[in-house]
Protein backbone atom coordinates (compact mmCIF):
# COMPACT_ATOMS: atom_id res chain seq x y z
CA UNK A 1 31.77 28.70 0.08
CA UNK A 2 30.54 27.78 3.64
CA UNK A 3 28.25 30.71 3.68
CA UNK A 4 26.65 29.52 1.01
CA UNK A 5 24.94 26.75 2.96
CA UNK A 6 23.21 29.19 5.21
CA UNK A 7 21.71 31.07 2.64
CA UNK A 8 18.21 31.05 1.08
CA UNK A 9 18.94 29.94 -2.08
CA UNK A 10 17.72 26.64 -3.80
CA UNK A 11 21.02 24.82 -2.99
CA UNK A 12 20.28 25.30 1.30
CA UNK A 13 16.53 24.96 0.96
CA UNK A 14 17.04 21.40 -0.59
CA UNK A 15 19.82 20.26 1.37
CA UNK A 16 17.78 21.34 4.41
CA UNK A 17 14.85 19.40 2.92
CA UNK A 18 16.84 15.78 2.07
CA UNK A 19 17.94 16.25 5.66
CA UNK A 20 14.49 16.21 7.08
CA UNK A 21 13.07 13.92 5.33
CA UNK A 22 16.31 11.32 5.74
CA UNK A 23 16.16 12.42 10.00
CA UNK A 24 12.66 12.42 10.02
CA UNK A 25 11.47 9.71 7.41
CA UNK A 26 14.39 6.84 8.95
CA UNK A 27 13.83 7.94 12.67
CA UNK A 28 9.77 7.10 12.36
CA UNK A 29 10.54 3.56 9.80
CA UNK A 30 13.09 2.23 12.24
CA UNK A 31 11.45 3.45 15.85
CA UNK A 32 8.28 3.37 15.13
CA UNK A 33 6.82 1.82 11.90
CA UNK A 34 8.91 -1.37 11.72
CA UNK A 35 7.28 -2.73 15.28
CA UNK A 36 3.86 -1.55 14.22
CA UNK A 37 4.22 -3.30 10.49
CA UNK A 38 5.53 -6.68 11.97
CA UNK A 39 3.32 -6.72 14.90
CA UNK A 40 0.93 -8.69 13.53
CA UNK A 41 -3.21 -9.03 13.99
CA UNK A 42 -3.55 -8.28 17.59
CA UNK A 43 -1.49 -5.04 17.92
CA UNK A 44 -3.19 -3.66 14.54
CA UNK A 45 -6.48 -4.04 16.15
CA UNK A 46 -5.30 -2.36 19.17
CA UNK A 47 -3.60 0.59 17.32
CA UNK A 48 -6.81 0.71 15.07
CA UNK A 49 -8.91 0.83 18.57
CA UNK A 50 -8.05 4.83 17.91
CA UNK A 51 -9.86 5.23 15.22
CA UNK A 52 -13.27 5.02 17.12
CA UNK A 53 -12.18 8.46 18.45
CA UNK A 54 -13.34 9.88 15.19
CA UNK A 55 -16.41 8.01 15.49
CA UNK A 56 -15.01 5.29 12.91
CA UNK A 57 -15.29 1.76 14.70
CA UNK A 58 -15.08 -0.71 12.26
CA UNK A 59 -12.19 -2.25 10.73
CA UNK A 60 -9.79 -1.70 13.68
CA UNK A 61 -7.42 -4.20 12.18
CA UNK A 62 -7.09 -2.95 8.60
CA UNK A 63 -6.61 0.74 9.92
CA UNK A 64 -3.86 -0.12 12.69
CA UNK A 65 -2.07 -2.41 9.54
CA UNK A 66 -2.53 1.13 7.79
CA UNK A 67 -0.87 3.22 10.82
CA UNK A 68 1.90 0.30 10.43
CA UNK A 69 1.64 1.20 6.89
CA UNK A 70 2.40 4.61 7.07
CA UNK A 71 4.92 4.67 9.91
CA UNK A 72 6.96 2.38 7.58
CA UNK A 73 6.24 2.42 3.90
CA UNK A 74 5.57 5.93 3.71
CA UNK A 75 8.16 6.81 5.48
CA UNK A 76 10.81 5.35 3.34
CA UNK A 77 8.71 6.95 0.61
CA UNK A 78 9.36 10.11 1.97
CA UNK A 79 13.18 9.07 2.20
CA UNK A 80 13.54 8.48 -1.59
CA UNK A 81 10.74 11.07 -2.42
CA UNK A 82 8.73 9.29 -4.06
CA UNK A 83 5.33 9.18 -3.88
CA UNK A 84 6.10 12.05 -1.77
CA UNK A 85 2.82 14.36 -1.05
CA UNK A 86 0.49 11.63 -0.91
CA UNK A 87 3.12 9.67 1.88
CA UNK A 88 3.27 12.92 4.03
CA UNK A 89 -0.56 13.36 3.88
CA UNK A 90 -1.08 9.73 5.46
CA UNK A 91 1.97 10.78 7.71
CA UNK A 92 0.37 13.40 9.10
CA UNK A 93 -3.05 11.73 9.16
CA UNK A 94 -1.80 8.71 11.15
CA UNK A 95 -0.62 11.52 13.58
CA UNK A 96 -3.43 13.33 13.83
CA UNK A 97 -4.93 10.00 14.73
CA UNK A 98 -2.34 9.78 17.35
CA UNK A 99 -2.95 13.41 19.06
CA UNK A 100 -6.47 12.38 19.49
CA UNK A 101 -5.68 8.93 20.67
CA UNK A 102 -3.85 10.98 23.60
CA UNK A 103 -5.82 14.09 24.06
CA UNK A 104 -9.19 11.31 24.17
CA UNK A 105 -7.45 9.29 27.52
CA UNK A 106 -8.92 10.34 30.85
CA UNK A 107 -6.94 12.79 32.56
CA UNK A 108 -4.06 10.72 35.18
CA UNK A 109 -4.31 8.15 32.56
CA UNK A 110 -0.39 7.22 31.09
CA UNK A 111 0.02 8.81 27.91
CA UNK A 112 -3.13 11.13 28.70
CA UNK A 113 -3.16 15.16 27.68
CA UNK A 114 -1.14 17.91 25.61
CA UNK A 115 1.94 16.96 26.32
CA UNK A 116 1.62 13.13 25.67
CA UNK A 117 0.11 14.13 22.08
CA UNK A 118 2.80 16.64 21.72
CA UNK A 119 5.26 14.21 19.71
CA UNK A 120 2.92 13.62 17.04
CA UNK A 121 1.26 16.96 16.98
CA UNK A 122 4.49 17.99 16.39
CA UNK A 123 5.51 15.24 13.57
CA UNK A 124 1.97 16.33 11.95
CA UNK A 125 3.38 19.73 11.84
CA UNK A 126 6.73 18.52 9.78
CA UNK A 127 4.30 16.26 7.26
CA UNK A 128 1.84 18.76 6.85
CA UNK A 129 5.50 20.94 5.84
CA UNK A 130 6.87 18.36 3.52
CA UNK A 131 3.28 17.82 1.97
CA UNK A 132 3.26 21.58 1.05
CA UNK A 133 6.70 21.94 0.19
CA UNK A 134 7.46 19.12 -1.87
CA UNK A 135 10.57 16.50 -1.51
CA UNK A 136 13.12 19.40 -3.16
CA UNK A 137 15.38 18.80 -6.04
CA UNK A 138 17.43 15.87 -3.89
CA UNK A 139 14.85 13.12 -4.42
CA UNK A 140 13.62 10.26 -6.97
CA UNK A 141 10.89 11.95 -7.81
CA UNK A 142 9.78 11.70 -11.71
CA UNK A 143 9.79 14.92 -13.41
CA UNK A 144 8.88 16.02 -16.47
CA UNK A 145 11.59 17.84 -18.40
């Protein structure tokens, strides 16, 4: 019975998917989302500041509300997997957005270099995942039958 868990089949690939997305999905809502969502006007601007390093300045405050955004709303999204693909693309956009915040800093600079972007190149890496594989059978998500 046990061994079954550690197999390949549908039931272990789907339990191993609700447990990312519930590890993955709460961890960035509570730690990271919820203070970006409530911050309020100033902090989205700041946040949205990062944005420029793709050579799109304008509207710093509607794309930090949209890092916000993601960080919480799609995250809980991915949680209850629904809306499920399109929450794990802006996921991993927001932390692509991130990696290049970091990788842009001078060098000696906090939060400057590799291993400061590390974190969300890594989270990118589990969205980009999700995105591809879907939410498995352990979600909300409408399907036809």
């Amino acid at each position: 019975m046990i061994g079954r868990f550690f197999s390949s089949d549908e039931i272990s690939r789907d339990l191993g998917l609700l447990l990312v997305r519930l590890g993955v999905g709460s961890s960035m809502a509570i730690f990271h989302g919820y203070g970006k969502i409530t911050a309020g006007v100033e902090k989205w601007s700041s946040i949205g500041g990062s944005m420029a390093n793709l050579n799109v300045g304008f509207y710093p405050v509607f794309w930090g509300f949209m890092a916000g955004f993601a960080e919480f709303v799609c995250s809980i999204l991915l949680v209850i997997g629904i809306l499920f693909r399109p929450a794990a693309f802006l996921l991993a956009f927001t932390m692509f957005v991130a990696a290049m915040n970091h990788l842009s800093r001078p060098a000696g600079e906090p939060g400057a270099g590799w291993s400061a972007a590390s974190h969300a190149l890594e989270l990118m890496s589990v969205y980009l995942c999700l995105m591809f594989t879907g939410p498995g059978k352990y979600s909300f998500t409408l399907r036809g039958r």
